[in-house]
Protein backbone atom coordinates (compact mmCIF):
# COMPACT_ATOMS: atom_id res chain seq x y z
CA UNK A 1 1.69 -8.46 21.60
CA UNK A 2 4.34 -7.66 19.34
CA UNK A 3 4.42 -6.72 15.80
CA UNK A 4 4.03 -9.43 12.66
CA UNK A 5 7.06 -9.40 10.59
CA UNK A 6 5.80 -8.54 7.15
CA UNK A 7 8.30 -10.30 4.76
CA UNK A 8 7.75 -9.54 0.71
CA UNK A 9 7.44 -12.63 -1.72
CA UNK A 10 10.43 -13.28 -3.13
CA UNK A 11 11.97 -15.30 -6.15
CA UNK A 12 13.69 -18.18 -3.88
CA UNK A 13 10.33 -19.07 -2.67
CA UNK A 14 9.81 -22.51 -5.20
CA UNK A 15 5.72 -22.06 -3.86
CA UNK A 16 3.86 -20.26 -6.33
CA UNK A 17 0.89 -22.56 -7.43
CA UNK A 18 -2.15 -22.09 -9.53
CA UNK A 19 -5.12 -23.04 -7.71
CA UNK A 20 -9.09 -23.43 -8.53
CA UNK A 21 -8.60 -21.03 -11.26
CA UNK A 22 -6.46 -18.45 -9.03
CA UNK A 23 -3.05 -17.93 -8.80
CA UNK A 24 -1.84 -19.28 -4.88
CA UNK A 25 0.74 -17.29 -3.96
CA UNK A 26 1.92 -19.26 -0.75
CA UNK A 27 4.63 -17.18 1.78
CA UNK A 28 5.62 -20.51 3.94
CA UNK A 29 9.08 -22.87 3.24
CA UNK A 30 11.03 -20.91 1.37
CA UNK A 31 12.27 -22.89 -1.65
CA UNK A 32 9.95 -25.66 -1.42
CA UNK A 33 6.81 -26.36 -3.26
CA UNK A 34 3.75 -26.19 -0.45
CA UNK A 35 3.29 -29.76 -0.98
CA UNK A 36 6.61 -30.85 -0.97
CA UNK A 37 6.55 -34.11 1.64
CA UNK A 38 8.71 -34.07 4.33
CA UNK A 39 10.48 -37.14 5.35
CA UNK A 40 12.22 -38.19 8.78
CA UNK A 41 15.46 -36.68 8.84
CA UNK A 42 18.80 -39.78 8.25
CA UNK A 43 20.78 -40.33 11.34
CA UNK A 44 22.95 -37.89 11.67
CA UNK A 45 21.00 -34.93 9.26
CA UNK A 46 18.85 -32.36 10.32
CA UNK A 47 16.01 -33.26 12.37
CA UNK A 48 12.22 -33.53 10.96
CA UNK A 49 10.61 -30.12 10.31
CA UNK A 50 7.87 -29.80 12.21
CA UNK A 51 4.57 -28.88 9.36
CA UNK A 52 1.13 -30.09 8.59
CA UNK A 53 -0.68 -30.40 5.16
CA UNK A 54 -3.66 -28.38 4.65
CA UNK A 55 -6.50 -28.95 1.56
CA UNK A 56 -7.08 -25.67 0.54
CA UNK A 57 -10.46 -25.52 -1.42
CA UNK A 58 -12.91 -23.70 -3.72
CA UNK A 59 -14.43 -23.64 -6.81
CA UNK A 60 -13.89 -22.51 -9.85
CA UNK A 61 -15.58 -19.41 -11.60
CA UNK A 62 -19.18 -20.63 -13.79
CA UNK A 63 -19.73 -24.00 -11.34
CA UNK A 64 -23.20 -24.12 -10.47
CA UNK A 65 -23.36 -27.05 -8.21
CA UNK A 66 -24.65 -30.42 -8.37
CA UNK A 67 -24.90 -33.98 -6.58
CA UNK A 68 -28.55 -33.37 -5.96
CA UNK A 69 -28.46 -30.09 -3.74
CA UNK A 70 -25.44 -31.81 -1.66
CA UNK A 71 -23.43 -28.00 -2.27
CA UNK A 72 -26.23 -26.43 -0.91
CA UNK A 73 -25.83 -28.66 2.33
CA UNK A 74 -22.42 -27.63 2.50
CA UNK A 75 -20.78 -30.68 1.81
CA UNK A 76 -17.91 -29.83 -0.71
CA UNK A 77 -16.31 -32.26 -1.93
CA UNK A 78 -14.69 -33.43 -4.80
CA UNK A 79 -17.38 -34.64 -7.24
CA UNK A 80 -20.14 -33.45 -5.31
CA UNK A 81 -19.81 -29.81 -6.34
CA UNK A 82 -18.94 -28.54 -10.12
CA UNK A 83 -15.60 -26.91 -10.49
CA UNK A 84 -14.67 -27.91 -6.93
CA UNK A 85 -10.42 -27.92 -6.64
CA UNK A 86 -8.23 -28.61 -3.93
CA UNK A 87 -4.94 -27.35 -3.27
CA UNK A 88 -2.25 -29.52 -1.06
CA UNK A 89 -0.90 -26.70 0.94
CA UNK A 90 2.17 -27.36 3.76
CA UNK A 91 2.42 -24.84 6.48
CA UNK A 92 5.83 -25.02 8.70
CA UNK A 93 7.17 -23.32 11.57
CA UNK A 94 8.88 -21.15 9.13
CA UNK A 95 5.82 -19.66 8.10
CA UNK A 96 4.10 -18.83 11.29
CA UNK A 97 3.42 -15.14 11.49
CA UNK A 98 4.46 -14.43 8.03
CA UNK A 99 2.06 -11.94 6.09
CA UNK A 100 2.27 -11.37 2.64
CA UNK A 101 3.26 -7.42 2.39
CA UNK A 102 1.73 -6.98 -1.25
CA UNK A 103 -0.28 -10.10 -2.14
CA UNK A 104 0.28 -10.33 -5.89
CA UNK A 105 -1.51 -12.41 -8.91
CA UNK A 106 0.26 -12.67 -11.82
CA UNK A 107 -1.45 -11.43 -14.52
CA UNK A 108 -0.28 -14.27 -17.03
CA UNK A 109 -2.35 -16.37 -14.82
CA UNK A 110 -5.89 -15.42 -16.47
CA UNK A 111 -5.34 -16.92 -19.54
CA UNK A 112 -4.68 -20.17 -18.54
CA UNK A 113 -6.54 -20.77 -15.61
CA UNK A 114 -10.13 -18.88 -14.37
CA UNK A 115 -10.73 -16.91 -11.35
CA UNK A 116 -12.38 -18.64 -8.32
CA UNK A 117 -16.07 -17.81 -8.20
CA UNK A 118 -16.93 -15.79 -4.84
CA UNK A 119 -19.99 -17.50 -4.59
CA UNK A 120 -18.49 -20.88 -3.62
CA UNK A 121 -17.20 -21.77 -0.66
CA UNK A 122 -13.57 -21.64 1.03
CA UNK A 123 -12.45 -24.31 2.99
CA UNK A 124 -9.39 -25.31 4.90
CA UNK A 125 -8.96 -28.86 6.27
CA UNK A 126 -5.99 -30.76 7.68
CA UNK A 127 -5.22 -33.83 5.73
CA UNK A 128 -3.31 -35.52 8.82
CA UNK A 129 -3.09 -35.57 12.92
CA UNK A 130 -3.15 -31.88 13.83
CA UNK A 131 -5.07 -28.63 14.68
CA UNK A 132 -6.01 -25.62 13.00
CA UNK A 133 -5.86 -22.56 16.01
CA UNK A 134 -6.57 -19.54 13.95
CA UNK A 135 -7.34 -17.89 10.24
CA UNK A 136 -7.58 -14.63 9.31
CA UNK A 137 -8.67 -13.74 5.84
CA UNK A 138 -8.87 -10.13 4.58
CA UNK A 139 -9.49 -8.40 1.34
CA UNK A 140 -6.97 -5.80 -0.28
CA UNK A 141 -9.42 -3.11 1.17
CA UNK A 142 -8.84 -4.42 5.07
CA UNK A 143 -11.96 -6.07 5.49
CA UNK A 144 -12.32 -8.48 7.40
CA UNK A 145 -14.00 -12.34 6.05
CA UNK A 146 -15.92 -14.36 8.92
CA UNK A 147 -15.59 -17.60 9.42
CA UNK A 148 -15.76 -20.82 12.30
CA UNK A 149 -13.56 -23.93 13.29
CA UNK A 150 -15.22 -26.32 13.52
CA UNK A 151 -15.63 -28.25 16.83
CA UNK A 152 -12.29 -30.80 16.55
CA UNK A 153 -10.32 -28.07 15.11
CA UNK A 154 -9.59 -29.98 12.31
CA UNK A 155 -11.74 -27.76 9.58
CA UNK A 156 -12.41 -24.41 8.72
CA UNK A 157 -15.45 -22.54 6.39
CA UNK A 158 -16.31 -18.98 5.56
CA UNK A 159 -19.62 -17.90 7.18
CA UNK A 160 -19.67 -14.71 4.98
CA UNK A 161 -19.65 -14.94 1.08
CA UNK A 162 -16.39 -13.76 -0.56
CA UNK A 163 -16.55 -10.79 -2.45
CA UNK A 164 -16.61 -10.85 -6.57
CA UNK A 165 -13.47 -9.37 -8.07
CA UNK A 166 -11.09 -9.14 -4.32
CA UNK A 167 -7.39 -9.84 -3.73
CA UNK A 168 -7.65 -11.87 -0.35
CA UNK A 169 -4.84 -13.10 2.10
CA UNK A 170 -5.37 -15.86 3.93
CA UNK A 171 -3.19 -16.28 7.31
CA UNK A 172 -3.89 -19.93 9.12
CA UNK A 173 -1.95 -21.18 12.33
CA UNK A 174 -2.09 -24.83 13.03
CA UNK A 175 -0.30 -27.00 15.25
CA UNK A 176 1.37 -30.18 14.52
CA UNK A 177 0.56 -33.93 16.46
CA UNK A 178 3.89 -33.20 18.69
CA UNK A 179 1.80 -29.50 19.46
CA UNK A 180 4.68 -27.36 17.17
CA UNK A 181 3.23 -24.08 15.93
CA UNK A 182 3.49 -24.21 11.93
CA UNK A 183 1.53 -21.65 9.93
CA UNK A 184 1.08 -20.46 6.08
CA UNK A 185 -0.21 -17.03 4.00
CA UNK A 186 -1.75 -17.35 1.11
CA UNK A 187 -2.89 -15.20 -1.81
CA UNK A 188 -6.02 -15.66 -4.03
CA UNK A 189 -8.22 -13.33 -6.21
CA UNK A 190 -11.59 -14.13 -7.09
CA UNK A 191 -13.38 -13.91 -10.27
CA UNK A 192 -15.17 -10.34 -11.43
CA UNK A 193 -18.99 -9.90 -11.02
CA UNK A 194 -21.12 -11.81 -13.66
CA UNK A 195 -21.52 -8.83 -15.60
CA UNK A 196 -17.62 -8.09 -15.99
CA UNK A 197 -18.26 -6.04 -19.54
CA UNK A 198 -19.30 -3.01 -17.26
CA UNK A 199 -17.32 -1.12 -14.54
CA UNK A 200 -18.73 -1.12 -11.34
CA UNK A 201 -17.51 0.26 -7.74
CA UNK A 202 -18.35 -1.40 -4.47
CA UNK A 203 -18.04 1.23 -1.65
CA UNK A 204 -16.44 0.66 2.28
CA UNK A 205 -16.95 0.37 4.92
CA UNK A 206 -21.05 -0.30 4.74
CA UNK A 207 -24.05 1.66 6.72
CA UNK A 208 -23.07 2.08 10.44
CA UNK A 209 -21.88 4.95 12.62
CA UNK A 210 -17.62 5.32 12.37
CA UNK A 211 -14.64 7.36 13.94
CA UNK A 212 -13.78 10.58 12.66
CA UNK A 213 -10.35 8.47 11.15
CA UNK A 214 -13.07 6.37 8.77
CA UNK A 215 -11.11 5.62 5.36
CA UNK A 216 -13.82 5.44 2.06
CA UNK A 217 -12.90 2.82 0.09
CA UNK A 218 -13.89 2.25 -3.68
CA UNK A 219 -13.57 -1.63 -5.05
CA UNK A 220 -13.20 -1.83 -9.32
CA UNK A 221 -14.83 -5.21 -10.19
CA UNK A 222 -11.94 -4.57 -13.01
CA UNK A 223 -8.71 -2.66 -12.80
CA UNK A 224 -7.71 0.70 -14.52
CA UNK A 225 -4.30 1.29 -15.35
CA UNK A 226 -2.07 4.02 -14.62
CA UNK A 227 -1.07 4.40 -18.08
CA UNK A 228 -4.96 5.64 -18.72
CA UNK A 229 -4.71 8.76 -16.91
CA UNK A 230 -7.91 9.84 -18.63
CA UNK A 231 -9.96 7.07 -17.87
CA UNK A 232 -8.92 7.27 -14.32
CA UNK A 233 -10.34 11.10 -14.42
CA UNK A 234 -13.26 10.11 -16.07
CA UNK A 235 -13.74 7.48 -13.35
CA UNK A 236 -12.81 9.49 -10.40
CA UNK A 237 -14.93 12.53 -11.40
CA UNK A 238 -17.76 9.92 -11.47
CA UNK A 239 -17.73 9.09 -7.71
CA UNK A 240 -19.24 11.36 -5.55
CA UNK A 241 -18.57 11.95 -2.10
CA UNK A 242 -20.88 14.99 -0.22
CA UNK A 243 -21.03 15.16 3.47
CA UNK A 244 -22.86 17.73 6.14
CA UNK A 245 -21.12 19.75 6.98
CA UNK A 246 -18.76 19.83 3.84
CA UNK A 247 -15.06 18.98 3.95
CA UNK A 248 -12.43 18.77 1.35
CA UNK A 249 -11.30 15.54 0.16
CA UNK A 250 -9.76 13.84 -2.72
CA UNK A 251 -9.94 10.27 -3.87
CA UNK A 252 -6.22 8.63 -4.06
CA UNK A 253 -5.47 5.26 -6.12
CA UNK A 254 -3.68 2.65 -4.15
CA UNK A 255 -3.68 0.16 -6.75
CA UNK A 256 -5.40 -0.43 -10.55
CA UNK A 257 -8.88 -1.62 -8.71
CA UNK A 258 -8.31 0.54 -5.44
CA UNK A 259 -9.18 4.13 -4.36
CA UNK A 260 -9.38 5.54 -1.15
CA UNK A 261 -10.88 8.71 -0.26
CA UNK A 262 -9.83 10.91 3.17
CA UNK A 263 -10.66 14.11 4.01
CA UNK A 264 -8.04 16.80 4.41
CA UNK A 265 -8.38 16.58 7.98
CA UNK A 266 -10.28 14.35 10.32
CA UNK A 267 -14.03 13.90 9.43
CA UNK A 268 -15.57 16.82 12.13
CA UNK A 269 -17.68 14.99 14.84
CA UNK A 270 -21.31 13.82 13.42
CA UNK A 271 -20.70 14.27 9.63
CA UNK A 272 -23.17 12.52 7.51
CA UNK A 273 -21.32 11.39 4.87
CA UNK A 274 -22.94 9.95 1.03
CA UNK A 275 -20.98 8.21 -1.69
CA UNK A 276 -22.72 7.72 -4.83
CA UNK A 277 -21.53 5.92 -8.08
CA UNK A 278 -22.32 7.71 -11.58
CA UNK A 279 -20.91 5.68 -13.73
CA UNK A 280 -23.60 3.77 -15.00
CA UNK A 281 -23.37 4.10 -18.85
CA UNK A 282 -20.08 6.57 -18.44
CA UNK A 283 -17.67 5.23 -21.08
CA UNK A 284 -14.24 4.80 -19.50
CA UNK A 285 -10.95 3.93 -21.30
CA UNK A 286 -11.62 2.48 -25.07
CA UNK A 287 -15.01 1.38 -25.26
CA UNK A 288 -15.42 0.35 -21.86
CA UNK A 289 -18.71 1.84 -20.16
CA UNK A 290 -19.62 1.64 -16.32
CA UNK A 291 -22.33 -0.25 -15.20
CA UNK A 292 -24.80 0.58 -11.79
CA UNK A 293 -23.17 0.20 -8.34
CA UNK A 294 -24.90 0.98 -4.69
CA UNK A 295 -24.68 3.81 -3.02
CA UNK A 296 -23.70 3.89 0.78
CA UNK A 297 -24.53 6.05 3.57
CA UNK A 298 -22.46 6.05 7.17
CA UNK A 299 -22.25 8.26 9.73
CA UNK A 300 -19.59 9.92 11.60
CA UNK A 301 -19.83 9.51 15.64
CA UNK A 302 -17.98 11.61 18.78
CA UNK A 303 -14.11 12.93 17.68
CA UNK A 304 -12.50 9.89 19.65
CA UNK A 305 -8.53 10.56 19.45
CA UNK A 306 -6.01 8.02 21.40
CA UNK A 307 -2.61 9.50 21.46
CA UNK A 308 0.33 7.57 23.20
CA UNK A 309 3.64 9.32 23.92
CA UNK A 310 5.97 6.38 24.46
CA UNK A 311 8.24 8.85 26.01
CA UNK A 312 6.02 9.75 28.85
CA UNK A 313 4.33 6.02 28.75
CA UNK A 314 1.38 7.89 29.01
CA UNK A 315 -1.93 7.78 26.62
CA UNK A 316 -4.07 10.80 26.45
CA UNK A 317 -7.74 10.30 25.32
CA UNK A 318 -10.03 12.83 23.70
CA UNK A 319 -13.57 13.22 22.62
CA UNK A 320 -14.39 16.17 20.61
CA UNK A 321 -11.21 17.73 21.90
CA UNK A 322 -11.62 17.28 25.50
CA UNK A 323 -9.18 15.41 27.35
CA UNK A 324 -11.93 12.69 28.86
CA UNK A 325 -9.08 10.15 30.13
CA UNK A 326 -5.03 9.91 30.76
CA UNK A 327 -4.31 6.47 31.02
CA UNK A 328 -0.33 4.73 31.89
CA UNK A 329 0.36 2.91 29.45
CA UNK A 330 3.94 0.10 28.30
CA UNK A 331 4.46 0.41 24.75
CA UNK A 332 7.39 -1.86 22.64
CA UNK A 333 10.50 -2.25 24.53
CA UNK A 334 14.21 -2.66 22.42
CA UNK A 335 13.92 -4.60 20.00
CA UNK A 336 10.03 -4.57 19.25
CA UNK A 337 9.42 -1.05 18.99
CA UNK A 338 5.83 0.18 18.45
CA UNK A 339 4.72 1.43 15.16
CA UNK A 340 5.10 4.95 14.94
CA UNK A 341 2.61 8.01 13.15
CA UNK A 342 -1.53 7.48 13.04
CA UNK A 343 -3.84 4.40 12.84
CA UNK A 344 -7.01 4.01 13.15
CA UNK A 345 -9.28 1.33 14.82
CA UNK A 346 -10.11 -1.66 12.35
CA UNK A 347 -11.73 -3.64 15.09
CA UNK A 348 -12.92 -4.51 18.53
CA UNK A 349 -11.84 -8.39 19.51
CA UNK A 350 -12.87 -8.91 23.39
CA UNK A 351 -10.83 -12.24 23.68
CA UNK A 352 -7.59 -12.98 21.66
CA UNK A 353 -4.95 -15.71 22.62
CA UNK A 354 -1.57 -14.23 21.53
CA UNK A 355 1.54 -16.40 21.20
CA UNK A 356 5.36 -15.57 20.97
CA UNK A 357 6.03 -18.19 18.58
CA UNK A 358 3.18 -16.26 16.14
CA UNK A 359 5.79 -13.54 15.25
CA UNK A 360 8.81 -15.67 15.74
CA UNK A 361 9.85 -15.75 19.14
CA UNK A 362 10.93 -19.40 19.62
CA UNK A 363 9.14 -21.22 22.71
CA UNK A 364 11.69 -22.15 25.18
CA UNK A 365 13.52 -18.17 24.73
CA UNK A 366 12.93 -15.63 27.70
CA UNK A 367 10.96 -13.37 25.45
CA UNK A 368 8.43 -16.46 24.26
CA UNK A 369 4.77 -15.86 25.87
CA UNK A 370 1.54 -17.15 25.26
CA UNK A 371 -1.43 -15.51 26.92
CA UNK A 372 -4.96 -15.00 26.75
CA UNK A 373 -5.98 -11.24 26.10
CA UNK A 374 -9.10 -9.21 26.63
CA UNK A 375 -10.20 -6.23 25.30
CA UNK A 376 -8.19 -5.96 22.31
CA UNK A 377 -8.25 -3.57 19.86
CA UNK A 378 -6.90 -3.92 16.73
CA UNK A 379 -5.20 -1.35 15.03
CA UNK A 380 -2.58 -3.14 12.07
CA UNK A 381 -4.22 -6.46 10.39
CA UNK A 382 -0.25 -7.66 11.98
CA UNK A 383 -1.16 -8.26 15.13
CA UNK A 384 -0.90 -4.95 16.88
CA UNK A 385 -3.55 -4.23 19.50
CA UNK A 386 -4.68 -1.91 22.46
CA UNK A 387 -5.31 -4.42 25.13
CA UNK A 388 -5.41 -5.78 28.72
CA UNK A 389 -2.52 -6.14 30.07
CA UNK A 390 -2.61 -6.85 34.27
CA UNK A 391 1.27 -8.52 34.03
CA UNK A 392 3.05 -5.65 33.14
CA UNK A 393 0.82 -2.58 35.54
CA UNK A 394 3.77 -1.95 37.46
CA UNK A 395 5.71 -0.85 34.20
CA UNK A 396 2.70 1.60 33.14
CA UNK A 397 3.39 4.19 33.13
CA UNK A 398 7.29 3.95 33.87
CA UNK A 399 8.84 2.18 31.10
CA UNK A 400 8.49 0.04 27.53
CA UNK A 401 8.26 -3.35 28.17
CA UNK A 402 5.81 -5.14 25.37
CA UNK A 403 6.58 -6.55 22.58
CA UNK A 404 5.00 -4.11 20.08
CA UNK A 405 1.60 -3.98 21.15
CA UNK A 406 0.31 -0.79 23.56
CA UNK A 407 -0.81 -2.46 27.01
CA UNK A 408 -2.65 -1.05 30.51
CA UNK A 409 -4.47 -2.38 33.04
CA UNK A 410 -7.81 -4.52 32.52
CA UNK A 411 -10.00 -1.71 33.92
CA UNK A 412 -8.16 0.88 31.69
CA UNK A 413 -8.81 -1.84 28.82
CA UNK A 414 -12.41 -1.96 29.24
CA UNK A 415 -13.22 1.07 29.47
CA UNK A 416 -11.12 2.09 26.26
CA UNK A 417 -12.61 -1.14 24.59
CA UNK A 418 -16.34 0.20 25.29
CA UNK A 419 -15.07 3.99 24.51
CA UNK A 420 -13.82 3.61 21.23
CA UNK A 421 -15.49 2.44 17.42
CA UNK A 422 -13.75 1.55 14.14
CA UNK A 423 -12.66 4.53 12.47
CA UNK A 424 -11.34 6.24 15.66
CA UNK A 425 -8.02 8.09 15.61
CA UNK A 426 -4.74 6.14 17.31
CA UNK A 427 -1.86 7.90 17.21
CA UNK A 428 1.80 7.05 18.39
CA UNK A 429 4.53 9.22 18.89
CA UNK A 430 8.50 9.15 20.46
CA UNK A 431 7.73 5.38 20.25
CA UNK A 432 11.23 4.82 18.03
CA UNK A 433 9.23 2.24 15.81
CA UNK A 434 8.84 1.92 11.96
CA UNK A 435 6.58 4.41 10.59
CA UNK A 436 2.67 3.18 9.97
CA UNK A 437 2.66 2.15 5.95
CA UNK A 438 -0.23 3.91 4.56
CA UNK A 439 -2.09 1.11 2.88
CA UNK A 440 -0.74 -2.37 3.25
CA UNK A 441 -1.60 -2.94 7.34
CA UNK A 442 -4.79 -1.42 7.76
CA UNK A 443 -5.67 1.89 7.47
CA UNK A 444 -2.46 4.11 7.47
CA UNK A 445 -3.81 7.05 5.26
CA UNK A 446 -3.27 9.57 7.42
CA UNK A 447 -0.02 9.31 7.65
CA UNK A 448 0.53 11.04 3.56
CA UNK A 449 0.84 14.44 3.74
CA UNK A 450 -2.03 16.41 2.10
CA UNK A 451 0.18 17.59 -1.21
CA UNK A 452 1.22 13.65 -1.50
CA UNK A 453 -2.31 12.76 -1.26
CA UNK A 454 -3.73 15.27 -3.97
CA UNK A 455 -0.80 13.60 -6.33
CA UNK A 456 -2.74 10.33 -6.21
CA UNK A 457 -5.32 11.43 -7.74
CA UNK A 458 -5.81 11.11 -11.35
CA UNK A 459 -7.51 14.18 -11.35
CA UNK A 460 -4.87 16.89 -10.86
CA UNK A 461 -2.87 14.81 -13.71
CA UNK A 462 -4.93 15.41 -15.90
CA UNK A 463 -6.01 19.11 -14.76
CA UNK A 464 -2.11 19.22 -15.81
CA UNK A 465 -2.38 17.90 -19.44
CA UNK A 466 -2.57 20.33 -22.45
CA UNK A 467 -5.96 22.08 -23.31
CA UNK A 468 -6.57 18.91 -25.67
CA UNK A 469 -7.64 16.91 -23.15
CA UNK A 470 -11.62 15.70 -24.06
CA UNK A 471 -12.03 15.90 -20.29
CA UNK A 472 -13.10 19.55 -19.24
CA UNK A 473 -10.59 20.80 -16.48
CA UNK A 474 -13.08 22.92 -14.45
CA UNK A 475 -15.00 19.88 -13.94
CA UNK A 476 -12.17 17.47 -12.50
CA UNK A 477 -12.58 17.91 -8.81
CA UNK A 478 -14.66 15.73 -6.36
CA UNK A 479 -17.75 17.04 -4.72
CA UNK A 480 -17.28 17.07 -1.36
């Protein structure tokens, strides 16, 4: 499976729309509004584009619901629900496989339209002969939101509630009545959590047991700026992270609601690991105080490192630093190199059908494929995977002949599929790819060096500023 193409949003797209109280930021026909109709091509001009419209819907921040409990039976419709919107959304076959890099919401936006409410619903529907094959939606923290098809293929709902103050994309594939691939991303944010006076933090990735790779993440429900170094200190010095046995680590802002926390090196095998929030009644920036959050608790499992050397075609698999398996491996031939540097396991999919025309590869070309996969492992929210791949075992091995993704045989796949957890360590090296981004694909992290890491911080800024500072230097490092 080869890489997604990640393209950027970009002023000659005419699809920017404002939608249930978010701002839509639609990646699909470039210089088109995503409702634009299109007609049957004139004799002798370009042929009809193949695209379907989707209804895009939610509702709006403060609705309660209504119609007599029909929300609560999940029928949302227009004048059943309060504050229910939908959005005429057209996805083509130039946006299949298109990801928004950095999906942005104007800030203009919230004051003229409200924030959709992430206790509604979200729900994609085709509005004409068609079928929806996939959607992915993910927060800006690489979580993933479930959802079902339902049974014609012709409707999709979230099964898990959206989270309160979260930058999601939204990636759907459809097919057309003729069976042409078309697809659309999409951008929302949803409103802040009811009591969006106060600061609170909203910790990643939840209870469970995770590789020694496992990223912490801290969720604002309301961003800081950079410009308020201070406030950033005062919020950073306010989240604890402890762990047995103790490591050093450092909290690093990706964006004005984001941090990220790492250790200097890999978490060491077993680690308990405790992040705690104590910013209830902290004031941060100008009379802004933080408000309770939960604490989380996770645990860290075996040391599971996966390192391919596309050189040697060769993986080499290691649990607590014993070499446990060498497996032959094909990684991304000319042209669809493999991502280079470390990622680490987001999750664990044991079917997947992956299609050519998903990243651009036009059906009909030699290089077009659509297969079903098993034991996949994800490792970029893109598409890349560890998986099963029984068409190519005579390459393992020998040579680079996938399309981006890192394939072996089926018994090779199982065994690494059952091995292996989200948070484990996959590393890829002499591969001649792009280098892993650190934040906008999954989790990429390790791939800053330690120095670049510590710069994130707001911390060491301010452990920089003149004695004047109300924030007492000696204090301003994370407990770890």
């Amino acid at each position: 499976m080869p890489r997604m193409r990640r393209t950027r949003p970009t002023k000659a797209w005419g699809a920017v729309a404002a939608v249930t109280g978010a701002m839509l930021v639609v990646a699909a026909a470039p210089g088109r509004a995503p409702d634009a109709d299109t007609a049957d091509a004139k004799p002798g001009g370009r042929p009809r584009e193949a695209a379907v419209t989707l209804l895009v819907g939610r509702v709006l921040e403060g609705a309660h619901g209504g119609g007599e409990g029909r929300c609560a039976a999940r029928v949302f419709r227009r004048g059943l629900c309060d504050g229910w919107q939908e959005q005429r959304v057209r996805a083509t076959t130039r946006g299949v496989g298109s990801v928004l890099a950095e999906p942005a919401v104007a800030d203009a936006a919230w004051a003229e339209v409200l924030p959709t409410d992430a206790g509604g619903p979200l729900e994609i529907t085709l509005t004409e002969p068609g079928r929806i094959t996939d959607v992915t939606v993910y927060d800006g923290h690489g979580r993933h939101l479930s959802g079902e098809l339902g049974p014609h293929g012709d409707r999709w709902l979230n099964t898990e509630s959206l989270r309160a103050g979260e930058t999601y994309t939204v990636q759907v594939g459809a097919q057309d009545a003729a069976g042409s691939p078309v697809g659309v991303t999409m951008a929302f944010r949803t409103a802040p959590p009811a009591d969006g006076g106060r600061l609170t933090v909203e910790f990643g990735p939840g209870p469970g047991t995770y590789g020694a790779g496992e990223i912490v993440t801290a969720a604002l429900s309301r961003p800081v700026p950079a410009g308020d170094p201070v406030a950033r200190a005062r919020l950073e010095q306010a989240l604890e992270v402890t762990s047995e046995p103790h490591v050093e680590g450092a909290w690093h802002w990706v964006d004005e609601s984001t941090l990220h926390f790492r250790p200097r090196t890999y978490w060491p095998a077993h680690t308990v690991v405790r992040v705690r929030s104590g910013l209830d009644g902290v004031e941060v920036g100008d009379r802004a105080y933080g408000g309770p959050s939960e604490d989380l608790q996770f645990t860290i499992g075996d040391r599971i490192e996966a390192v391919t050397d596309s050189a040697t075609h060769r993986m080499t698999v290691r649990r607590n630093g014993r070499v446990i398996r060498t497996i032959p491996v094909t990684t991304g031939k000319e042209g669809f190199r493999t991502r280079s540097g470390i990622k680490v396991v987001l999750r664990k999919e044991s079917k997947v059908r992956m299609r050519g025309d998903t990243v651009g590869i036009k059906r009909g070309t030699k290089e077009f494929y659509d297969l079903p996969v098993s034991y996949a492992t994800r490792v970029t929210w893109s598409g890349e995977y560890i998986h099963a791949a029984p068409w190519s075992v005579e390459a393992q091995g020998e040579e680079n002949v996938s399309h981006g993704c890192t394939g072996m045989s089926t018994e090779n796949a199982a065994w690494f599929f059952e091995t292996v957890r989200e948070g484990d360590i996959v590393e890829v090296v002499n591969s001649g790819g792009e280098k892993m981004a650190p934040f906008d694909n999954g989790f990429g992290d390790w791939n800053v060096d330690w120095r670049s890491w510590l710069a994130g911080s707001a911390l060491t800024q301010v452990d920089a500023a003149p004695p004047a500072s109300p924030l007492t230097p000696s204090r301003l490092h994370p407990t770890t």
